[in-house]
Protein backbone atom coordinates (compact mmCIF):
# COMPACT_ATOMS: atom_id res chain seq x y z
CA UNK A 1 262.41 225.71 94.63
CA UNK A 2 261.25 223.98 91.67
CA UNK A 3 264.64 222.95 90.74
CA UNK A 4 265.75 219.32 89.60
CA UNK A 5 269.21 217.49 90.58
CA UNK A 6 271.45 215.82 88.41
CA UNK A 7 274.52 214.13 89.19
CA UNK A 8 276.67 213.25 85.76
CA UNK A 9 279.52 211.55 85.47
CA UNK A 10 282.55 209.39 84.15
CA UNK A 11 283.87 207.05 86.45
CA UNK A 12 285.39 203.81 85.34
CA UNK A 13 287.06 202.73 89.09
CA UNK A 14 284.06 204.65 91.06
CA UNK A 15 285.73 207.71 92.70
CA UNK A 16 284.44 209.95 90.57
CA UNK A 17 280.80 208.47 91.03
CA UNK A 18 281.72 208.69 94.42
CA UNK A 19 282.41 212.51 94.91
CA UNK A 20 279.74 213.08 92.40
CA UNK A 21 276.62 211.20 93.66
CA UNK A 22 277.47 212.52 97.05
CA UNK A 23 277.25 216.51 96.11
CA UNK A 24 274.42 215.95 94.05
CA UNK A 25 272.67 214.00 96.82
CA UNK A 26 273.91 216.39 99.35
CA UNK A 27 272.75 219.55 97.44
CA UNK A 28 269.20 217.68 96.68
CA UNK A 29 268.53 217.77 100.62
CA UNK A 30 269.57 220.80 101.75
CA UNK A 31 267.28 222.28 98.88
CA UNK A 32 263.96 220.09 99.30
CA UNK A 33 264.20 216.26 100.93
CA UNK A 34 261.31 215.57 97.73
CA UNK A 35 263.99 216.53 95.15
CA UNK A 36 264.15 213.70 92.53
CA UNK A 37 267.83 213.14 91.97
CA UNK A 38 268.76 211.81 88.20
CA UNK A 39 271.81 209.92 87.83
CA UNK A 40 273.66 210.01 84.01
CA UNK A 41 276.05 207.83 84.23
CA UNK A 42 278.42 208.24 80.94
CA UNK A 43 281.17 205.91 81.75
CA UNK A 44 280.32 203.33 78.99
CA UNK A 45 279.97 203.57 75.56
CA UNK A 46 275.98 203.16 75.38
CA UNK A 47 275.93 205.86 78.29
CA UNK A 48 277.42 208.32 75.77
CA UNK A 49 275.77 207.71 72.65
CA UNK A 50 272.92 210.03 72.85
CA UNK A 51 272.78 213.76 73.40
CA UNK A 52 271.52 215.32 77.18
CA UNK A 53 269.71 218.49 77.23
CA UNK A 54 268.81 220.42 80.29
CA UNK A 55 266.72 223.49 81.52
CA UNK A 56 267.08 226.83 83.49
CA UNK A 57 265.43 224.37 86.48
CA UNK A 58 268.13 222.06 86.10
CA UNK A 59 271.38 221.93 88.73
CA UNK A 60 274.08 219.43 87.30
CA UNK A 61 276.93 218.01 89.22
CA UNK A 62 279.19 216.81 86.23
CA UNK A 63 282.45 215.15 87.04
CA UNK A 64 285.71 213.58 85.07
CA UNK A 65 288.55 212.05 86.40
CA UNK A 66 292.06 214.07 85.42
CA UNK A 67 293.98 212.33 82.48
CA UNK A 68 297.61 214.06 82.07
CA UNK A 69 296.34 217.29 83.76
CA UNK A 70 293.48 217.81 81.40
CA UNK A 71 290.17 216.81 80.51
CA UNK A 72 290.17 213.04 79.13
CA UNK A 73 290.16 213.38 75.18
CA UNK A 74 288.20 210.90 74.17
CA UNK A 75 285.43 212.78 76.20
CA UNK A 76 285.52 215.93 74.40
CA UNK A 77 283.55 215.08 71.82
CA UNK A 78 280.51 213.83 73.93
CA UNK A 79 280.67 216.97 76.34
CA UNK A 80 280.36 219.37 73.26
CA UNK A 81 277.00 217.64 72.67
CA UNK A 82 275.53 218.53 76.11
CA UNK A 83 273.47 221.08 75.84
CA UNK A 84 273.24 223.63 79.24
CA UNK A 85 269.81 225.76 78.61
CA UNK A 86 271.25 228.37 81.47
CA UNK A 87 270.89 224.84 83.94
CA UNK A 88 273.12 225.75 87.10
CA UNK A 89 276.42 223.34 86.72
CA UNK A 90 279.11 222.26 89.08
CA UNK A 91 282.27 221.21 87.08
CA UNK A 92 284.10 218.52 89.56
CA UNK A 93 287.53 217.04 88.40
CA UNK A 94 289.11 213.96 90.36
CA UNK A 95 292.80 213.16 90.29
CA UNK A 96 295.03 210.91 91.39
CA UNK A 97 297.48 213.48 93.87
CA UNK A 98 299.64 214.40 91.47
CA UNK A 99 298.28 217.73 90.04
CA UNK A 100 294.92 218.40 88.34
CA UNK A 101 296.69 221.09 86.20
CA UNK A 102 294.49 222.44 83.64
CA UNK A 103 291.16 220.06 84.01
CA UNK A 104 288.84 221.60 86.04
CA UNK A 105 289.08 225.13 83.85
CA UNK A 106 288.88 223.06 80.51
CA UNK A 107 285.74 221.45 81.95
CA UNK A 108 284.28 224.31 83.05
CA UNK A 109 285.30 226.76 79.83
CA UNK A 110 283.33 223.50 78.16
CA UNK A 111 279.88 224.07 80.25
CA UNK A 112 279.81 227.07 79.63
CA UNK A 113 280.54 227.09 76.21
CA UNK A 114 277.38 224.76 75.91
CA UNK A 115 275.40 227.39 77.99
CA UNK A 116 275.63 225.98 81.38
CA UNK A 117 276.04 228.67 84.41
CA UNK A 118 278.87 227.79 86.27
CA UNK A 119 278.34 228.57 89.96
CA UNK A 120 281.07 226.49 91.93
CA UNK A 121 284.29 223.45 90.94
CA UNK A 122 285.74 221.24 92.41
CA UNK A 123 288.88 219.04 92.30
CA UNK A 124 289.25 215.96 94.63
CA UNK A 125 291.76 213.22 94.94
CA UNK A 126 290.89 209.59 94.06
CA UNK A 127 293.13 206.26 94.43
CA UNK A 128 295.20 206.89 91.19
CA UNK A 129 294.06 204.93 88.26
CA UNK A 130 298.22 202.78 87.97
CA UNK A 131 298.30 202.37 91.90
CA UNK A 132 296.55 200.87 94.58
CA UNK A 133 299.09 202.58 97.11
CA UNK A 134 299.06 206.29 95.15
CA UNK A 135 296.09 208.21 97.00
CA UNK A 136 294.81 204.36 98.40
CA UNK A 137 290.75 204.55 99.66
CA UNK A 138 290.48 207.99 98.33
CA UNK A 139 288.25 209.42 98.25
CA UNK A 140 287.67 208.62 102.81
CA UNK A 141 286.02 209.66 105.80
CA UNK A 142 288.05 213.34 105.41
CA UNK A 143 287.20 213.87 101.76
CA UNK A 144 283.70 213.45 102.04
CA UNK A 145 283.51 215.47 105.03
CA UNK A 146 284.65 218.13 102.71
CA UNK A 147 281.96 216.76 100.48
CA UNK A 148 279.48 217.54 102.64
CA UNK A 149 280.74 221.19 103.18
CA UNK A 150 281.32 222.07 100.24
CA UNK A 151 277.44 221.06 98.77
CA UNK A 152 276.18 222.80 101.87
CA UNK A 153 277.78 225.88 100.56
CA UNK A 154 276.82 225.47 97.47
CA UNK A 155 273.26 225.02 98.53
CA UNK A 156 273.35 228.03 100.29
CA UNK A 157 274.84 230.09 97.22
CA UNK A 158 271.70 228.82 95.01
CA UNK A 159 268.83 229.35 97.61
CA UNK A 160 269.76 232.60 98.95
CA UNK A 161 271.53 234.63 96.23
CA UNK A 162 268.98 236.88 94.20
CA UNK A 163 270.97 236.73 90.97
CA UNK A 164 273.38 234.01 91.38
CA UNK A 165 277.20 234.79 90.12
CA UNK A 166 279.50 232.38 88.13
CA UNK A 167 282.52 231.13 90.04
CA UNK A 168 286.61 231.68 88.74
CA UNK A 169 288.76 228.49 88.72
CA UNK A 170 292.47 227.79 88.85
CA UNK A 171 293.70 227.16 85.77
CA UNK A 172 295.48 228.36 82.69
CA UNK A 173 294.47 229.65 79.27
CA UNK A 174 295.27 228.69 77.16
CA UNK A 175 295.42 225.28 78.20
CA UNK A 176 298.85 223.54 79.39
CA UNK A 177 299.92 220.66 76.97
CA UNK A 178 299.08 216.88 78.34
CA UNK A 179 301.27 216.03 81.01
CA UNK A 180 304.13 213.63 80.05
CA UNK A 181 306.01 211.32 81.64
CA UNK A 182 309.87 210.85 81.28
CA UNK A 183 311.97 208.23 80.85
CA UNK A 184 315.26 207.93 83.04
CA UNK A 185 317.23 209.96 80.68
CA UNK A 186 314.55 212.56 81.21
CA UNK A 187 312.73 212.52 77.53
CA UNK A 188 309.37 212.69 77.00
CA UNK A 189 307.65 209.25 76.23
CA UNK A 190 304.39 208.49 75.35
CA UNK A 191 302.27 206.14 77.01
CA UNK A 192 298.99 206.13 74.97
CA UNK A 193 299.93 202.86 72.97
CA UNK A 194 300.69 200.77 76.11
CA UNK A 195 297.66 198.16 76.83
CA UNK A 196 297.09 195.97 79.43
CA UNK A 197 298.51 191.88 79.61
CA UNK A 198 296.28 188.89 80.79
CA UNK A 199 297.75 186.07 82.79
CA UNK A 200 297.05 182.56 83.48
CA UNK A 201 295.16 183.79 86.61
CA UNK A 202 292.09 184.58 84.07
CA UNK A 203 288.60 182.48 84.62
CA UNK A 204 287.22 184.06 81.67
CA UNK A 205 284.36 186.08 83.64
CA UNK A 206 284.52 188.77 81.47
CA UNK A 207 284.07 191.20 83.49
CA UNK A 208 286.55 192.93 82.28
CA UNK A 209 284.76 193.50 78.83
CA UNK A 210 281.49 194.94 80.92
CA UNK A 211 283.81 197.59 82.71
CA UNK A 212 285.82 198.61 79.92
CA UNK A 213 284.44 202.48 79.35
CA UNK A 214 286.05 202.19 75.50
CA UNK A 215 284.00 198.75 74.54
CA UNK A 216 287.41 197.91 74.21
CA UNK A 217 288.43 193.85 75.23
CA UNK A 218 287.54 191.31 73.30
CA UNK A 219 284.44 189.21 74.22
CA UNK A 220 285.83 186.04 72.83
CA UNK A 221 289.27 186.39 73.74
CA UNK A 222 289.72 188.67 76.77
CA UNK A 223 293.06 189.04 76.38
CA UNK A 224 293.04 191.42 73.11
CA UNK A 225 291.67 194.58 72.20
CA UNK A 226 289.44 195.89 69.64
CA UNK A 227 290.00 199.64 70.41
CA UNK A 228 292.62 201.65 72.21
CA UNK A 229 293.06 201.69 76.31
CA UNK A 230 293.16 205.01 77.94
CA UNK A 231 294.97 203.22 80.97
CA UNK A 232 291.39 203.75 83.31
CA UNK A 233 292.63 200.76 85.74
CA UNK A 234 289.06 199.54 85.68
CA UNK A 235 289.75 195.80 83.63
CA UNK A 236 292.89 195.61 86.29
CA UNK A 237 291.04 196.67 89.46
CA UNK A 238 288.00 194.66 89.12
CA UNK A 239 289.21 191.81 88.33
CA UNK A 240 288.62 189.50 90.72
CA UNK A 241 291.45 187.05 89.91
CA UNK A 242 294.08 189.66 89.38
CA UNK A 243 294.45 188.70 85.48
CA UNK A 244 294.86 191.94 83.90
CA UNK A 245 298.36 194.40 84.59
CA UNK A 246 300.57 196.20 82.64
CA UNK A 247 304.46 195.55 82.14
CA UNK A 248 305.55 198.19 79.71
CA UNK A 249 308.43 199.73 80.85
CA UNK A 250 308.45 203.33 80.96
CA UNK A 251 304.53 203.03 82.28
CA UNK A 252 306.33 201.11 85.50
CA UNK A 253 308.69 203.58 85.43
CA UNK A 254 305.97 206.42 85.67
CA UNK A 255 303.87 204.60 88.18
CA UNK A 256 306.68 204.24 90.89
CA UNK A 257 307.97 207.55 89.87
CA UNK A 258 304.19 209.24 90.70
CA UNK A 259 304.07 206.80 93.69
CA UNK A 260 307.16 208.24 95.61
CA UNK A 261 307.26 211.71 94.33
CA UNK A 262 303.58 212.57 95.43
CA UNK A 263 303.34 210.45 98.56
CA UNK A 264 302.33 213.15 100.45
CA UNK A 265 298.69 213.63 100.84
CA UNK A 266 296.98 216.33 98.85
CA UNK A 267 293.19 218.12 99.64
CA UNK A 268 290.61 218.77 97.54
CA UNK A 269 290.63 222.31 96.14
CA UNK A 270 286.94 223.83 96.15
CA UNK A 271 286.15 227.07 94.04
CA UNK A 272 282.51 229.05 94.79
């Protein structure tokens, strides 16, 4: 087959990259071992400020991580500006085992909107962005076994099915608002204006500025912000001198809420 692979993606702590890179490597060998796999990597700002257009050769492996149960806003506008040209897609969503809710149908109404043909989805579990015990090492061992099956099948789909058909997925239209937490008196609250803290732990590496996916930390002074935080855990968990957390309340409140309700573990969901 004279087909190129691409594996796309925005992944500020590296699960989605993960899942990602690992289908679209996956799929690339079962096809032809001499595929050329292209990696599009549209987790920082420079990586989304030009438009991608693909062919009817193309097969993209595009994946998100879940932000309240939905595709993360501040990617919408970027993903209207990819342009599909009938290229075979595979929508994959990655969430932190709560619920991906509404995501993977609002990424894959998007594709195809933008002329993709959308033959299989995915949604996997990833450490959750507030935690390091929510969903901790996920994606593992287990996860990428279903990986593995799951690009094998897709594989199969594309090489052997004359006219190849579009895959349902889960999900409701229209769309389910943006999940919410609560606070302890059970009203909505708002989270999107909480930002991170820096403590005397900081060595000034600024790494934290080279990870932010917004542009968003200060280069000077790492400890404000010149744009908004969509609360990606990337300045926090890369950090190699544990500088950077949060200590708004009702965001605590959320993240030990999410860490005892959905202890239990969750599997991936595949759709093809």
């Amino acid at each position: 087959m004279n087909k190129k692979v691409n594996a796309m993606y925005f992944s500020p702590t590296g699960t989605t990259k993960k899942i990602v890179s690992s289908i679209a490597q996956k799929i690339s060998d079962n096809i032809c071992k001499d595929l050329v796999l292209n990696t599009i990597d549209f987790t920082l700002p420079e990586g989304r400020s030009k438009a991608v257009s693909f062919s009817n050769e193309d097969i993209v492996v595009i994946g998100v991580p879940v932000y309240a149960g939905r595709v993360p806003n501040i990617l919408l506008k970027y993903l209207n500006t990819i342009q599909g040209n009938n290229a075979l897609a595979i929508p994959v969503v990655v969430y932190g085992n709560r619920n991906f809710d509404d995501a993977l149908i609002e990424l894959k109404d998007i594709l195809e909107f933008n002329t993709f043909k959308v033959v299989a989805g995915g949604a996997f579990i990833g450490e959750h962005s507030f935690s390091v015990i929510l969903a901790k090492n996920r994606p593992d061992d287990k996860d990428m076994e279903i990986v593995d099956q799951f690009a094998h099948r897709i594989s199969t789909k594309i090489t052997t099915q004359q006219e190849i058909v579009t895959v349902a997925i889960k999900g409701n239209q229209p769309y389910r608002p943006y999940y919410m937490p609560k606070d302890k008196n059970g009203t909505p609250v708002d989270i999107r204006r909480v930002t991170p803290k820096t403590n005397d732990n900081c060595i000034d590496c600024k790494l934290c500025v080279s990870v932010c996916p917004m542009g968003s930390i200060d280069e000077e002074d790492t400890s404000k912000l010149k744009g908004i935080c969509i609360k990606c855990g990337a300045c926090i968990k890369k950090c190699p001198s544990q500088a950077k957390y949060y200590d708004d309340a009702n965001y605590l409140r959320h993240k030990q809420e999410l860490e005892i309700e959905y202890s239990f573990r969750k599997e991936p969901e595949l759709f093809i």
